[in-house]
N, C-alpha and C. Protein backbone atom coordinates (compact mmCIF):
# COMPACT_ATOMS: atom_id res chain seq x y z
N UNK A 1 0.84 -1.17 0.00
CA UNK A 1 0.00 0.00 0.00
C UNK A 1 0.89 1.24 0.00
N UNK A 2 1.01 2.65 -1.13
CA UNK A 2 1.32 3.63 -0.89
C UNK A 2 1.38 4.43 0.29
N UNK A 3 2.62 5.20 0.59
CA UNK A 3 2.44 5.90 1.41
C UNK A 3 1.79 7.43 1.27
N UNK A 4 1.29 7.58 2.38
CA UNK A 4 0.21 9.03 2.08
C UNK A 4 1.22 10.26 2.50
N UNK A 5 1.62 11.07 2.03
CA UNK A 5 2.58 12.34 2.77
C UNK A 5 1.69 13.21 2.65
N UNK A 6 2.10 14.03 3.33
CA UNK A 6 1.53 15.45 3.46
C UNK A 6 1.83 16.34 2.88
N UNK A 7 1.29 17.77 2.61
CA UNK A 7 1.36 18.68 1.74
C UNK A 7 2.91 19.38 1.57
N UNK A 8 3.75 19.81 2.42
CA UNK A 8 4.94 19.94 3.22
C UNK A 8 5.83 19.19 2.15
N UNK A 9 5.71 17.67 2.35
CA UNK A 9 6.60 16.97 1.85
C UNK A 9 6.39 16.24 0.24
N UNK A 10 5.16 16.57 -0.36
CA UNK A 10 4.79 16.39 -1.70
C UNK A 10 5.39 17.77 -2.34
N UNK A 11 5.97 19.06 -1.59
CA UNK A 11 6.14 20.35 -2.58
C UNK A 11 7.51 20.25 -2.06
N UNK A 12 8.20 19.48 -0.83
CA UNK A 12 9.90 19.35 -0.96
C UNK A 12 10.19 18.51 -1.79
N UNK A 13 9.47 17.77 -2.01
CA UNK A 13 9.77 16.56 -3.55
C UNK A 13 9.69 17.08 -4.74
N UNK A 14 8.63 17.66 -4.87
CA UNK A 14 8.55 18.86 -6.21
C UNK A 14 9.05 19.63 -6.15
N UNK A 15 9.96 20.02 -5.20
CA UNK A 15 11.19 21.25 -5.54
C UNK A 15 11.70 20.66 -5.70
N UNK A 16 12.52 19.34 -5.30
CA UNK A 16 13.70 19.01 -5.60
C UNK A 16 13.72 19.13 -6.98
N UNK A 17 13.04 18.29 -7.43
CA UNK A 17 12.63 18.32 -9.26
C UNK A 17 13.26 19.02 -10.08
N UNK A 18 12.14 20.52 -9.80
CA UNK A 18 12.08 21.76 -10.47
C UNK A 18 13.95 22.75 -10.42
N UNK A 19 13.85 22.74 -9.12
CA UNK A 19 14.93 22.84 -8.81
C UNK A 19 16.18 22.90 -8.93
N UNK A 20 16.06 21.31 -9.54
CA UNK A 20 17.58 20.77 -10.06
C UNK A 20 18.42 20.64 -9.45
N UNK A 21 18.24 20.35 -7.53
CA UNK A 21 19.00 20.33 -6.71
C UNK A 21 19.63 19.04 -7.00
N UNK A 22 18.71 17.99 -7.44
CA UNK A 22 19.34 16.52 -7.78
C UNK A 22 20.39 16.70 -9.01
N UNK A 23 20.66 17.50 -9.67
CA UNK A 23 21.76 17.83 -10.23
C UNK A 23 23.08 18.11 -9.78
N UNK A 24 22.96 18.93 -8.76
CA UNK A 24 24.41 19.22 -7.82
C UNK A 24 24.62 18.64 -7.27
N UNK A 25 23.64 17.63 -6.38
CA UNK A 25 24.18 16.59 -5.59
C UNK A 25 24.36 15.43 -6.26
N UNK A 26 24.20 15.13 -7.49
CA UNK A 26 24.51 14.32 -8.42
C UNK A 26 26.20 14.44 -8.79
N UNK A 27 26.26 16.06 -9.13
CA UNK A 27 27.72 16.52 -9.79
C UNK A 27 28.72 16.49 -8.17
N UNK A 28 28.23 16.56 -6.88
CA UNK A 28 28.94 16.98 -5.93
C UNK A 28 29.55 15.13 -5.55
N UNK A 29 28.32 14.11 -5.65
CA UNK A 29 28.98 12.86 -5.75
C UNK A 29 29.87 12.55 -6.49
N UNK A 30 29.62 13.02 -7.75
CA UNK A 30 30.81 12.15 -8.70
C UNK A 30 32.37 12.82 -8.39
N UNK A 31 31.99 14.40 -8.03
CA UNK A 31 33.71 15.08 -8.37
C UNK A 31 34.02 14.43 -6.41
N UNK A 32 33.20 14.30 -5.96
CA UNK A 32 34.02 13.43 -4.62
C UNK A 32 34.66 11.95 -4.68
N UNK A 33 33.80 10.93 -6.03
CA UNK A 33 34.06 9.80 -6.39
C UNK A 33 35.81 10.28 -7.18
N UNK A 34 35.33 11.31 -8.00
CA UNK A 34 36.87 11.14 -8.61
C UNK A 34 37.92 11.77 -8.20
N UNK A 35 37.57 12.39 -7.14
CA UNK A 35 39.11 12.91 -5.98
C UNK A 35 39.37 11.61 -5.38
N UNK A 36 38.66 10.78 -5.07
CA UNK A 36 39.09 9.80 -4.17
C UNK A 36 39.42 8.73 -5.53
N UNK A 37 39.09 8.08 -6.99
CA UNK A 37 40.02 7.59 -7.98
C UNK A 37 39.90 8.51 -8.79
N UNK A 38 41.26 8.74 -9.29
CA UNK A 38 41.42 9.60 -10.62
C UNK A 38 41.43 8.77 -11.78
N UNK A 39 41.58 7.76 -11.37
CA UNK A 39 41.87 7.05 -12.82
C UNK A 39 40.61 6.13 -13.26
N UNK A 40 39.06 6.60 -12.61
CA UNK A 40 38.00 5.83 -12.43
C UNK A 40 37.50 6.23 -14.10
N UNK A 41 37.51 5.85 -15.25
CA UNK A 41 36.85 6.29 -16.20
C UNK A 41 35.57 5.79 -16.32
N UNK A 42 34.58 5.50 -15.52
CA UNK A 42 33.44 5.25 -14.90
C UNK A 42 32.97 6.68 -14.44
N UNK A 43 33.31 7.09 -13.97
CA UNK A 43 33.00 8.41 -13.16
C UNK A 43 33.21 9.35 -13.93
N UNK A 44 34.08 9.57 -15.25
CA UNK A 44 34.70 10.55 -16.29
C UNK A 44 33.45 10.41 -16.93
N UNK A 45 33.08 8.92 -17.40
CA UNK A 45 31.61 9.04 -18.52
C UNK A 45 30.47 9.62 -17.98
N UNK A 46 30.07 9.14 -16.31
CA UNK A 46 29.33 10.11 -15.78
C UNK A 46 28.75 11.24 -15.88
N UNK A 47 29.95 11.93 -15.39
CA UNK A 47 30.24 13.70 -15.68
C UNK A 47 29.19 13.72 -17.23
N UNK A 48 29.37 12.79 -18.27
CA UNK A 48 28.67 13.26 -19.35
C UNK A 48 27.53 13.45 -19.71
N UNK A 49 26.93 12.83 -18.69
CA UNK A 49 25.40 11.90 -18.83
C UNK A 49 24.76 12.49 -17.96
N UNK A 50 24.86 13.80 -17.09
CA UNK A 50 24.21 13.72 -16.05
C UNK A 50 22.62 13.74 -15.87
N UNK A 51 21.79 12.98 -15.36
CA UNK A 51 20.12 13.06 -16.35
C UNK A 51 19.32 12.36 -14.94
N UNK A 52 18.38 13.25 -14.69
CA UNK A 52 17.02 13.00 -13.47
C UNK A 52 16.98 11.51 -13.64
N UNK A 53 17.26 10.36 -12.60
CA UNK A 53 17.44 9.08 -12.77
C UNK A 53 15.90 8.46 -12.11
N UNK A 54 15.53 9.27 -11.38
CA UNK A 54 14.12 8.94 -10.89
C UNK A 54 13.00 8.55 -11.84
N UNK A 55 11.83 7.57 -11.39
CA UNK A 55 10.45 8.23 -12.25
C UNK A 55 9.55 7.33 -11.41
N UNK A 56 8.64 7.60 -11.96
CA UNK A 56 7.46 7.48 -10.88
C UNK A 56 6.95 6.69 -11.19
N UNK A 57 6.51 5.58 -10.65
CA UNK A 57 5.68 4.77 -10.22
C UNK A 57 4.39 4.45 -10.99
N UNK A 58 4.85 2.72 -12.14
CA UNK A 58 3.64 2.72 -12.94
C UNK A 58 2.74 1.73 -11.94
N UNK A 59 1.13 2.10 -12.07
CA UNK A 59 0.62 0.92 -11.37
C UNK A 59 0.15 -0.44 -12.48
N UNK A 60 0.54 -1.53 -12.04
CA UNK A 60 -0.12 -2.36 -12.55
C UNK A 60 -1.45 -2.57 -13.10
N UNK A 61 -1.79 -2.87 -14.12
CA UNK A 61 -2.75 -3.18 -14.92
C UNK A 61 -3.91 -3.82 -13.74
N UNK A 62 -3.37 -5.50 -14.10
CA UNK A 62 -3.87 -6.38 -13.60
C UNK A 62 -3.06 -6.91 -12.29
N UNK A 63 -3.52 -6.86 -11.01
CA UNK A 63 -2.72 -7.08 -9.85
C UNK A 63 -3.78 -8.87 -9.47
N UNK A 64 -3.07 -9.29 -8.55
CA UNK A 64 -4.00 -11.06 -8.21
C UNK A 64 -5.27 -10.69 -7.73
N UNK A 65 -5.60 -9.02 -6.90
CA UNK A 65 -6.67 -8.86 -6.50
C UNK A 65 -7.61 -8.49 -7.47
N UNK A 66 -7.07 -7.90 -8.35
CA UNK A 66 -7.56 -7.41 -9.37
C UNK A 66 -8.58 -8.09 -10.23
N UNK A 67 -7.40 -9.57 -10.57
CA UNK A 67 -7.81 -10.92 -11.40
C UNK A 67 -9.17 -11.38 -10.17
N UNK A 68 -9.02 -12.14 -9.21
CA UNK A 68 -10.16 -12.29 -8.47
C UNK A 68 -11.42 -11.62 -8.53
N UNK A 69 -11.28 -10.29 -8.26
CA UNK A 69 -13.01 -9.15 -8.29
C UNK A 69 -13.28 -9.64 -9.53
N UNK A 70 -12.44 -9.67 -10.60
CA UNK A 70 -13.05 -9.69 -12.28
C UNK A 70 -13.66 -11.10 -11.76
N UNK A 71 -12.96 -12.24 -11.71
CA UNK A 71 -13.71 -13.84 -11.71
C UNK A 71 -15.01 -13.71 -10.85
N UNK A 72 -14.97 -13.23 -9.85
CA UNK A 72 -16.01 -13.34 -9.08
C UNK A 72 -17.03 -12.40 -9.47
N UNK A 73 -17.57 -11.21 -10.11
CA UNK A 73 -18.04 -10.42 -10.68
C UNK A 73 -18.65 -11.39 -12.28
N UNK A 74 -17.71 -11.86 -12.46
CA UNK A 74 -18.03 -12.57 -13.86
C UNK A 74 -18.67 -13.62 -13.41
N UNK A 75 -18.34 -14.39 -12.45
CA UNK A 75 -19.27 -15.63 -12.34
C UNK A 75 -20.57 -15.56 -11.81
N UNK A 76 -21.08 -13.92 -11.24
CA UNK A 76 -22.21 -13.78 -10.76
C UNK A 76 -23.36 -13.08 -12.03
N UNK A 77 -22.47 -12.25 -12.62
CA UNK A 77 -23.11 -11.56 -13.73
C UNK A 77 -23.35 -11.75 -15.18
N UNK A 78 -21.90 -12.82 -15.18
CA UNK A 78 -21.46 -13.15 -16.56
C UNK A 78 -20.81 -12.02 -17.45
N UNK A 79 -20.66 -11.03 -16.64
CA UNK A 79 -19.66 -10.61 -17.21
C UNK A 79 -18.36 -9.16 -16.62
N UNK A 80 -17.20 -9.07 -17.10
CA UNK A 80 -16.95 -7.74 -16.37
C UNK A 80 -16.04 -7.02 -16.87
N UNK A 81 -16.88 -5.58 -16.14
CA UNK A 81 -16.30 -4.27 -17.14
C UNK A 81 -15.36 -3.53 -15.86
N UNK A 82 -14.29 -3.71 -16.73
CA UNK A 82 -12.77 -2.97 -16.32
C UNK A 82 -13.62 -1.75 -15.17
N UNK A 83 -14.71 -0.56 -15.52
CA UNK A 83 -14.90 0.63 -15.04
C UNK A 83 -15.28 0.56 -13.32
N UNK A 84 -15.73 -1.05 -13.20
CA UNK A 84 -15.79 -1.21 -11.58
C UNK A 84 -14.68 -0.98 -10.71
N UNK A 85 -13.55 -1.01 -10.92
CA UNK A 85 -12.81 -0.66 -9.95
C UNK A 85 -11.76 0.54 -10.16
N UNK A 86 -12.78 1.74 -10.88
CA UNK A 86 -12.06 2.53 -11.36
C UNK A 86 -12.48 3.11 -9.88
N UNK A 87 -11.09 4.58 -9.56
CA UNK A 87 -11.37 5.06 -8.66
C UNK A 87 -12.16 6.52 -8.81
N UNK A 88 -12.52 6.71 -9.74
CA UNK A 88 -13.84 7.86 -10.54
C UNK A 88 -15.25 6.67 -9.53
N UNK A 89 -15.68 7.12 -8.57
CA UNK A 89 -17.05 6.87 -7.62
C UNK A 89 -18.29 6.84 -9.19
N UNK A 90 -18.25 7.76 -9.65
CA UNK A 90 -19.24 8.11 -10.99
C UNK A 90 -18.98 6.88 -11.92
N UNK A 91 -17.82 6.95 -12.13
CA UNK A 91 -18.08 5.85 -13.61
C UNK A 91 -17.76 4.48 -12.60
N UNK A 92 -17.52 4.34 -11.12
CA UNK A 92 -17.45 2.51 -10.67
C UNK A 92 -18.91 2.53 -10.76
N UNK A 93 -19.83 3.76 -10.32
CA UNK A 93 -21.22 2.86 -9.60
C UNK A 93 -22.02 2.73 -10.77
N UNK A 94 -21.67 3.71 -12.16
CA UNK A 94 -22.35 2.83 -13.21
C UNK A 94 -22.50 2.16 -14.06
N UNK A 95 -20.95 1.60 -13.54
CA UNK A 95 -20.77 -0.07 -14.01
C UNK A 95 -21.24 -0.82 -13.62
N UNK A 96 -21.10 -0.94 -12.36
CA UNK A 96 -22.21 -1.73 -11.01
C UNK A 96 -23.34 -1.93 -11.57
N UNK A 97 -23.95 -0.58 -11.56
CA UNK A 97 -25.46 -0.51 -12.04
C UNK A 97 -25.79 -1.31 -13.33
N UNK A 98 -25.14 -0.84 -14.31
CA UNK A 98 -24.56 -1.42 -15.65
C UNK A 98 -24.80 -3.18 -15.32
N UNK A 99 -24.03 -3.74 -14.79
CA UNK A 99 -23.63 -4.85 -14.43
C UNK A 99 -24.82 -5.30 -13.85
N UNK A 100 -25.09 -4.81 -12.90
CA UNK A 100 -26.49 -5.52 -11.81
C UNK A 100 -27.53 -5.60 -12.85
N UNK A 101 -27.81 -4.71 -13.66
CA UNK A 101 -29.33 -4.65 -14.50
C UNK A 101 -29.42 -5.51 -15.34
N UNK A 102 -28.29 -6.51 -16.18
CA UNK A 102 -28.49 -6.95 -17.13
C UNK A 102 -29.37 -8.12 -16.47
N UNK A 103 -30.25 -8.88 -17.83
CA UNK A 103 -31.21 -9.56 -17.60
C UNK A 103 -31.06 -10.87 -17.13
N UNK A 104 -31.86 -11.24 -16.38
CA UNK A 104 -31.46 -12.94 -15.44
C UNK A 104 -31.21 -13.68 -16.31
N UNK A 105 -31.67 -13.86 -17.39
CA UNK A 105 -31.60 -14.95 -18.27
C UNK A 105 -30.16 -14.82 -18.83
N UNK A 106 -29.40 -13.56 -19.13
CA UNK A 106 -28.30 -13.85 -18.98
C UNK A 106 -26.91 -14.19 -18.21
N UNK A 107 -27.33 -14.07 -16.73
CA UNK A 107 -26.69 -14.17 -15.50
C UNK A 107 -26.53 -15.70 -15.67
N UNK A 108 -25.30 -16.02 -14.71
CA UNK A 108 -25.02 -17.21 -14.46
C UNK A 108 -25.81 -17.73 -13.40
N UNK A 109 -26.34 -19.20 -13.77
CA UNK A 109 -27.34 -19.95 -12.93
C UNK A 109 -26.10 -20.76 -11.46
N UNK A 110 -26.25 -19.90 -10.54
CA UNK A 110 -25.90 -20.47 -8.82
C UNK A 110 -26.93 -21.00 -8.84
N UNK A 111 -26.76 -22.14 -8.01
CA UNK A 111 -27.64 -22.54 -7.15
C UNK A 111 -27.18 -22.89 -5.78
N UNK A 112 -27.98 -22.49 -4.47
CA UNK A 112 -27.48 -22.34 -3.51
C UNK A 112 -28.43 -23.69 -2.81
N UNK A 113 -28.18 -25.15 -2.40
CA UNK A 113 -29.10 -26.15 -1.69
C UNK A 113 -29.63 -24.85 -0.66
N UNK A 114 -29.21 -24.57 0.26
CA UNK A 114 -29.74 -23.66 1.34
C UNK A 114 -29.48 -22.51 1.62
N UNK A 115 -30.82 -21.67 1.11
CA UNK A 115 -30.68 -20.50 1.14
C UNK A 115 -30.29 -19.71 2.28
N UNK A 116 -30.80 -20.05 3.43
CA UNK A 116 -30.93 -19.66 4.56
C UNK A 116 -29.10 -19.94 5.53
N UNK A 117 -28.83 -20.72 4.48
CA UNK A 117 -27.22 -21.47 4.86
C UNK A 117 -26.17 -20.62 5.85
N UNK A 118 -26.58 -19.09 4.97
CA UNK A 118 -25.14 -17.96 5.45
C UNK A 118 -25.93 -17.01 6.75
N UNK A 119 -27.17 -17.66 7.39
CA UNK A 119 -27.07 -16.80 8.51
C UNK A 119 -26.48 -17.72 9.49
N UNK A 120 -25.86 -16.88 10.58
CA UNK A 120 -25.62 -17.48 12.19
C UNK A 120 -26.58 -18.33 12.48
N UNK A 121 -27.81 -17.61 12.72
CA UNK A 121 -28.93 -19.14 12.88
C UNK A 121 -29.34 -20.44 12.59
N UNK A 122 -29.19 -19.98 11.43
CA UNK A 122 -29.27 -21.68 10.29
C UNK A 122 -27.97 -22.53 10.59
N UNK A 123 -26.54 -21.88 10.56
CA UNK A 123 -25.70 -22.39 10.89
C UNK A 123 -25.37 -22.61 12.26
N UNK A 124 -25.46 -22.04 12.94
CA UNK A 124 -26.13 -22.35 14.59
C UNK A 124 -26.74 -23.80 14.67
N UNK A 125 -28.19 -24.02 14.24
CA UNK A 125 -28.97 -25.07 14.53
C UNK A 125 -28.77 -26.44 13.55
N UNK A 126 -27.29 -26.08 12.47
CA UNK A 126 -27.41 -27.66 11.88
C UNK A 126 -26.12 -27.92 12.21
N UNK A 127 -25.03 -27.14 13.39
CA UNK A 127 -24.28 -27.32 13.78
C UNK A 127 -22.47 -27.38 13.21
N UNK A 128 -22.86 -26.79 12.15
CA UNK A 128 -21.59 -26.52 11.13
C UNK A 128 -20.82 -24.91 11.92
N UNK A 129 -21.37 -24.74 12.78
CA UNK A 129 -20.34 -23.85 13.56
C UNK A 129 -19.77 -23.93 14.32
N UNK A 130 -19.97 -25.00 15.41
CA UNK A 130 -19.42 -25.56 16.52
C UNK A 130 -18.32 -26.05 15.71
């Protein structure tokens, strides 16, 4: 799970950036690397290249949780649209909606022996909880 920062430390990160402070302390490492070897031509090609080495963070497409909601969504509805687990509230709930409305006859046939199966009670009195 991402970490959440605060406002403070999302605009010292974006200065650094803008900034180009990661430039000098880029150039201030290497000319310390090559006082300490002179003869490092590793550190000479450096000096040439110097270039923002950072980048940000792609998210995965499809993650294992990801794959699961789709199977289980699909095996109730028969089918599933990518927009449910978008984080736009507007376009997840009218996929949902989308999704929930289509017609029974095309939904996948569950059948559950006992309906009553998933309360405490029922499972209480046929003893599959003990």
């Amino acid at each position: 799970m991402a970490i959440k920062r605060g406002k403070s430390a999302e605009s010292h990160f974006a200065s650094y950036k803008t900034s180009k402070r990661w430039e000098s302390n880029r150039r201030k490492k290497l000319e310390r690397q090559l006082k300490l070897q002179p003869n490092n031509e590793q550190v000479k090609k450096a000096f040439s290249n110097i270039h923002y080495r950072r980048k940000t963070p792609v998210v995965r497409e499809w993650s294992a949780t990801t794959i699961r909601m789709a199977k289980i969504v699909k095996l109730f509805t028969g089918r599933f649209d990518r927009d449910i687990l978008s984080s736009n509230k507007d376009t997840a709930s009218l996929a949902i909606q989308k999704s929930a409305s289509r017609p029974e006859q095309q939904k996948s046939k569950i059948q559950v022996a006992d309906k009553n199966f998933f309360s405490i009670g029922a499972r209480l009195s046929s003893g599959s909880l003990a």
